[in-house]
Protein backbone atom coordinates (compact mmCIF):
# COMPACT_ATOMS: atom_id res chain seq x y z
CA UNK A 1 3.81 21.92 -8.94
CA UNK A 2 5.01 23.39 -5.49
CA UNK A 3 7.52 26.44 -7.17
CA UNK A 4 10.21 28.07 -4.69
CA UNK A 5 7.53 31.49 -5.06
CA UNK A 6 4.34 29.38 -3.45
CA UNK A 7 6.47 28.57 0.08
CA UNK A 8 6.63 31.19 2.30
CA UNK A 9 10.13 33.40 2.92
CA UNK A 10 11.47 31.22 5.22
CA UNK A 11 11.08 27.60 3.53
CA UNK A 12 11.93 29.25 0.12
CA UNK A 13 15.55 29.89 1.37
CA UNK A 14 16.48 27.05 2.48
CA UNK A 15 14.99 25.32 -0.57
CA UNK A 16 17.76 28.24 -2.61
CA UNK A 17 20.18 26.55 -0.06
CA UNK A 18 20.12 22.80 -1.25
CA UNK A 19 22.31 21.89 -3.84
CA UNK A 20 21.84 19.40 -6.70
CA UNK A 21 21.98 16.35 -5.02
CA UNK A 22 21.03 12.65 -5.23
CA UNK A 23 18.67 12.59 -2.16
CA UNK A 24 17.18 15.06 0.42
CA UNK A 25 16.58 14.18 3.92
CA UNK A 26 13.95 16.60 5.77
CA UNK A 27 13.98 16.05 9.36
CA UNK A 28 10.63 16.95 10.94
CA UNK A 29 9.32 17.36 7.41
CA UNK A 30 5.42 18.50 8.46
CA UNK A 31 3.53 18.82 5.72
CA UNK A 32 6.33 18.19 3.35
CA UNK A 33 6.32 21.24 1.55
CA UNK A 34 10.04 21.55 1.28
CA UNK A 35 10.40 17.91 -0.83
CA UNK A 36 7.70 18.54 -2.90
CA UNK A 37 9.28 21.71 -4.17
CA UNK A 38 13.04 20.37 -4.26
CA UNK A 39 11.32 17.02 -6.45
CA UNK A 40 8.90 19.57 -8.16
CA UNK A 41 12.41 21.73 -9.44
CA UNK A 42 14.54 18.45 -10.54
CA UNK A 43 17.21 19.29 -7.64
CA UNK A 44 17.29 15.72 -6.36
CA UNK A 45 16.29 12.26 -7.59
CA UNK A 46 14.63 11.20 -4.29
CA UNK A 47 13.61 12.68 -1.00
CA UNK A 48 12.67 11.81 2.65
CA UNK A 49 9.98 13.47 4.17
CA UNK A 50 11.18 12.33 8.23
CA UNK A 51 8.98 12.93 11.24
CA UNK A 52 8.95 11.55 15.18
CA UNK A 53 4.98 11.74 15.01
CA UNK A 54 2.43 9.76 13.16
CA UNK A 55 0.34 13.32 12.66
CA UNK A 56 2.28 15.04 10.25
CA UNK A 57 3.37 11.79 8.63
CA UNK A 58 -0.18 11.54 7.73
CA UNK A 59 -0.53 14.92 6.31
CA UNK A 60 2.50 14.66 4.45
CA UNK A 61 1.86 11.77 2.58
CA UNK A 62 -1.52 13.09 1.93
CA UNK A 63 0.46 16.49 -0.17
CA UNK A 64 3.02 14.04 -1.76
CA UNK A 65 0.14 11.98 -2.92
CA UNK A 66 -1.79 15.13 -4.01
CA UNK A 67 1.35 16.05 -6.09
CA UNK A 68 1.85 12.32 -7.45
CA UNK A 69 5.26 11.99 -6.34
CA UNK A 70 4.82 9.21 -3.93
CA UNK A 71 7.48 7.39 -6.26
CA UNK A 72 10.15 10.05 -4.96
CA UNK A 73 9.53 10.95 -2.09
CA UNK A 74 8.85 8.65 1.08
CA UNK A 75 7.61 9.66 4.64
CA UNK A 76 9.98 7.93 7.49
CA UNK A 77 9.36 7.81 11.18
CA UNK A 78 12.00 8.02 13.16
CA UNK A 79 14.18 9.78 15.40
CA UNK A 80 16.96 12.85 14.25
CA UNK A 81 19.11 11.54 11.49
CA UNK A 82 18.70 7.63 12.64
CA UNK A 83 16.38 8.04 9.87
CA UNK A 84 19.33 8.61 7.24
CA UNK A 85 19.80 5.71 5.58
CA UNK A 86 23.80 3.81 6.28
CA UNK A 87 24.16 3.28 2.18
CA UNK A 88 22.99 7.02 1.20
CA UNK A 89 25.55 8.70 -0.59
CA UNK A 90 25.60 12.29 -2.56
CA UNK A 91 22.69 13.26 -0.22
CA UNK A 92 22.00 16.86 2.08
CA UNK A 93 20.33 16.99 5.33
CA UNK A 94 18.16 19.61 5.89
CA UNK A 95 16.97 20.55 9.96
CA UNK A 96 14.36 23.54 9.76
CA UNK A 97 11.98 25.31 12.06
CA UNK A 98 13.16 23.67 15.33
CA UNK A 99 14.50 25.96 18.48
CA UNK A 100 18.29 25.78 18.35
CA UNK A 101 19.41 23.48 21.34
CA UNK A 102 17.18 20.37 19.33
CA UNK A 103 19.12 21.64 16.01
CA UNK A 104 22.54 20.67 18.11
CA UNK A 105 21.18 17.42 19.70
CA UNK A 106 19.77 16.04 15.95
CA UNK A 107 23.18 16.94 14.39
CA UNK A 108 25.63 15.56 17.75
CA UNK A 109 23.72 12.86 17.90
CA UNK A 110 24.54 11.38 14.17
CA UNK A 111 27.37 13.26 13.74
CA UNK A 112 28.90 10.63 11.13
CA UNK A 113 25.74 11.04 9.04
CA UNK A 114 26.33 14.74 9.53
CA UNK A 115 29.98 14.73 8.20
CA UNK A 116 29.19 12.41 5.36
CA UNK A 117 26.20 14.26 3.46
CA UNK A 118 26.81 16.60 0.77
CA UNK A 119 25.58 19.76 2.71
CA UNK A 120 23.30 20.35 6.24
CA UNK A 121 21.09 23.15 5.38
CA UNK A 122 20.02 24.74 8.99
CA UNK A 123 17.44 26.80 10.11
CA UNK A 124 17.16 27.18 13.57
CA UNK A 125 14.31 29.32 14.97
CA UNK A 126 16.40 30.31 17.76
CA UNK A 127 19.31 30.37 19.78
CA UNK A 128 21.54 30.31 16.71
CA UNK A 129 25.15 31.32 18.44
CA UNK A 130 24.58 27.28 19.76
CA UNK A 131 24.19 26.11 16.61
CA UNK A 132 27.20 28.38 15.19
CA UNK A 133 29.52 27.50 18.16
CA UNK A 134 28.25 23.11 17.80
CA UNK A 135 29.27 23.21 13.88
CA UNK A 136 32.53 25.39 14.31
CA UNK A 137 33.55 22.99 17.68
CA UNK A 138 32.98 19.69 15.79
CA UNK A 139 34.76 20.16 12.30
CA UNK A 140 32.01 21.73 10.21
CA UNK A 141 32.64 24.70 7.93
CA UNK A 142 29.57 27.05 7.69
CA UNK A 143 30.40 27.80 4.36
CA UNK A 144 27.60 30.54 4.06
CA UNK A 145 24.56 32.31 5.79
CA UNK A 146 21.54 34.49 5.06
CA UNK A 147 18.94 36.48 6.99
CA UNK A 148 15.51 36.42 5.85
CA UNK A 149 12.53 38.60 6.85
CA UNK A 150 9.07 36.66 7.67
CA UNK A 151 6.74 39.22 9.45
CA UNK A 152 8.03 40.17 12.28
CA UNK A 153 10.32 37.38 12.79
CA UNK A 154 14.01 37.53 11.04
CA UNK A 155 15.45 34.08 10.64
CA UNK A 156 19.00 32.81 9.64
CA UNK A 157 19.44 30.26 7.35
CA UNK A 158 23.25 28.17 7.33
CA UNK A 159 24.87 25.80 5.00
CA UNK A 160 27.58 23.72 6.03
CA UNK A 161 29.67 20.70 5.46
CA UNK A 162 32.23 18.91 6.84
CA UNK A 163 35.90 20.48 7.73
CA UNK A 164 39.48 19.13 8.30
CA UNK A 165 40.12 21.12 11.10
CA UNK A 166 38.57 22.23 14.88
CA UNK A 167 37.71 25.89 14.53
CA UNK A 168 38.63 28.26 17.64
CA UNK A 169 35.67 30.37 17.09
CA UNK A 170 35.73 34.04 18.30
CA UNK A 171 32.84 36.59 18.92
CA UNK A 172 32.12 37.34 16.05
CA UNK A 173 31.51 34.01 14.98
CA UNK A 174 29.36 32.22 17.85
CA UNK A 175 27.09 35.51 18.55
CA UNK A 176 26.73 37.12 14.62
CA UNK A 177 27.71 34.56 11.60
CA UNK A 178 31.15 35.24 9.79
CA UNK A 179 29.23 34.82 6.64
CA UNK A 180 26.63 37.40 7.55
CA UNK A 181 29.08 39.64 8.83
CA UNK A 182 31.38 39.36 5.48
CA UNK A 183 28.53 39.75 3.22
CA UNK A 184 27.23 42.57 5.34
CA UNK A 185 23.89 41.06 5.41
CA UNK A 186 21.12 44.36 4.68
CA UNK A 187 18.95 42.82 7.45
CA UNK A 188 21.91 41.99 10.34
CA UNK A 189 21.45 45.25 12.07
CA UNK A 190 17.96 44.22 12.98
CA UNK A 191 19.02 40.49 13.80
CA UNK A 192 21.90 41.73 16.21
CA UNK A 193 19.30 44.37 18.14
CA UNK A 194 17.77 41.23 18.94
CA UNK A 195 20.91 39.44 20.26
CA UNK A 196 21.74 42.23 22.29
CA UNK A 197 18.75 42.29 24.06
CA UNK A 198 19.02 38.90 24.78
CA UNK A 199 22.00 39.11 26.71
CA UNK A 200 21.20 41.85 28.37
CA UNK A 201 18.15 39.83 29.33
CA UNK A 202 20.22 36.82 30.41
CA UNK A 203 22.74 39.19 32.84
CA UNK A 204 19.59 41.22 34.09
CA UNK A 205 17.65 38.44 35.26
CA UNK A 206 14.62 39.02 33.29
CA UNK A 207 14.05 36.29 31.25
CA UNK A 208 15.75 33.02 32.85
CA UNK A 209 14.30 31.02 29.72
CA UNK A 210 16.54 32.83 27.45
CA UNK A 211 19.41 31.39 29.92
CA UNK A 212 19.57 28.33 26.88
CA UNK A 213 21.02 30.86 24.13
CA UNK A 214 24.61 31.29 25.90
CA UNK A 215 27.99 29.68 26.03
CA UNK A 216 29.60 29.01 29.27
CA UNK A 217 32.28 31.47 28.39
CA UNK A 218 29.01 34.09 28.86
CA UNK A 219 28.98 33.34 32.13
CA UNK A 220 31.93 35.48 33.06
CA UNK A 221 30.76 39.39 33.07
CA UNK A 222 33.81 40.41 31.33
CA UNK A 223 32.94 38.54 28.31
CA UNK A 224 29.60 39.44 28.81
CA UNK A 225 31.04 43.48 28.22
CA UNK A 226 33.07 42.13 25.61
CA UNK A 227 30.42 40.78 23.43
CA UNK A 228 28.02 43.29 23.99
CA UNK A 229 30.54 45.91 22.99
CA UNK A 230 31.46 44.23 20.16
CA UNK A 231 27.95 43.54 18.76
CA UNK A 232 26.56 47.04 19.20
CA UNK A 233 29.85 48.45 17.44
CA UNK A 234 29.18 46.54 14.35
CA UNK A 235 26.03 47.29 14.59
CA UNK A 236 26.98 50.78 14.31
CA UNK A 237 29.44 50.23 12.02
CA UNK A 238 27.20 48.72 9.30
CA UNK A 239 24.07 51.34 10.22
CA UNK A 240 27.39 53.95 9.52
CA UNK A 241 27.98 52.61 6.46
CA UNK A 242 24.05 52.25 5.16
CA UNK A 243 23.67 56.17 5.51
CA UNK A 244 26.77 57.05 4.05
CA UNK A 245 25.64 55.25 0.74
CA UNK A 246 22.43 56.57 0.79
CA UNK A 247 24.25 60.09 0.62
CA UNK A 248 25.67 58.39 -2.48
């Protein structure tokens, strides 16, 4: 049995993420890690283990078999969340380990699948203030949000489900998390360093890759000095309040 404690710290948070559901859909599965443990811990009936490639089809179907669960879980090719199935009901979708722009295209492009599962569990390995600003734009709550430390890498992990209304989103809520910032997250000082430098990247001309993590708002240098302000006074803020507890 895959247990939560045998994936590494990435994978075992969003598995803590999905609810108790009827079916799982993993899009761009791999080696299908993630179903096996969600089947292996009785948190849903069936799951999908979802790939573009024949390559890590193969592999996957190779661990499900190892595990004997090819009756629950079932390796589909196809494309985003085409592969989410028009009578599924009571099901989550879960889009891990892909760069942040693909995370938007998956969910914009099957929005309606989006809006009718239970929960999207999203891990984005970067460029997260997209994926914040595409949920919060198209009427989906990100109803929480952790940080979790794998090496040297710190990743954010979001849960979210459909919404009644169009949020306005502010600063705070494209470029940090609400959720993160609410909880006070132990490891968001670290993760906003990192955003910070980013920018400044962006407006500096020294990495024109990282252009992809900004809104078009960005653009405009005073909202540039805005953000910026704003990210490093939090970041402050919560380093502030870390050493004043440790004074007790």
């Amino acid at each position: 049995m895959l247990r939560s404690k045998s994936l590494k710290p990435r994978l075992r948070l969003v598995s803590e993420k999905v609810p108790q559901c009827m079916s799982v859909y993993d899009i761009g599965s791999d080696h299908a890690y993630l179903p096996i443990n969600l089947i292996s811990q009785n948190r849903c009936k069936s799951a999908f283990a979802t790939d573009i490639k024949d390559g890590p089809l193969f592999i996957a179907n190779k661990n499900i078999i190892s595990y004997g669960l090819e009756n629950k879980i079932f390796t589909v090719k196809g494309d985003g969340l085409a592969v989410v199935s028009p009578d599924a009901h009571d099901y989550c979708i879960v889009v891990s380990g892909m760069g942040g722009l693909l995370v938007k295209a998956i969910l914009i492009s099957g929005l309606e699948k989006a809006y009718n599962s239970r929960r999207l569990i999203l891990q984005p390995m970067n460029c997260c203030s997209i994926v914040r600003q595409m949920l919060l734009l198209n009427k989906l709550s990100i109803e929480d949000e952790e940080l979790i430390r794998e090496g040297q890498h710190i990743y954010t992990v979001m849960s979210a489900s459909m919404d009644s209304e169009v949020c306005k989103p502010s600063i705070e809520d494209i470029y940090i998390g609400k959720k993160l910032l609410e909880k006070r997250d132990p490891l968001l000082p670290y993760f906003l360093d990192k955003e910070i430098n980013k920018i400044e990247k962006i407006f500096t001309g020294f990495s024109a890759s990282d252009a992809s993590i900004t809104v078009k708002t960005l653009q405009h240098g005073e909202y540039r000095g805005i953000t910026l302000f704003r990210l490093a006074e939090i970041k402050s803020a919560m380093i502030r309040e870390k050493e004043k507890a440790m004074k007790g």
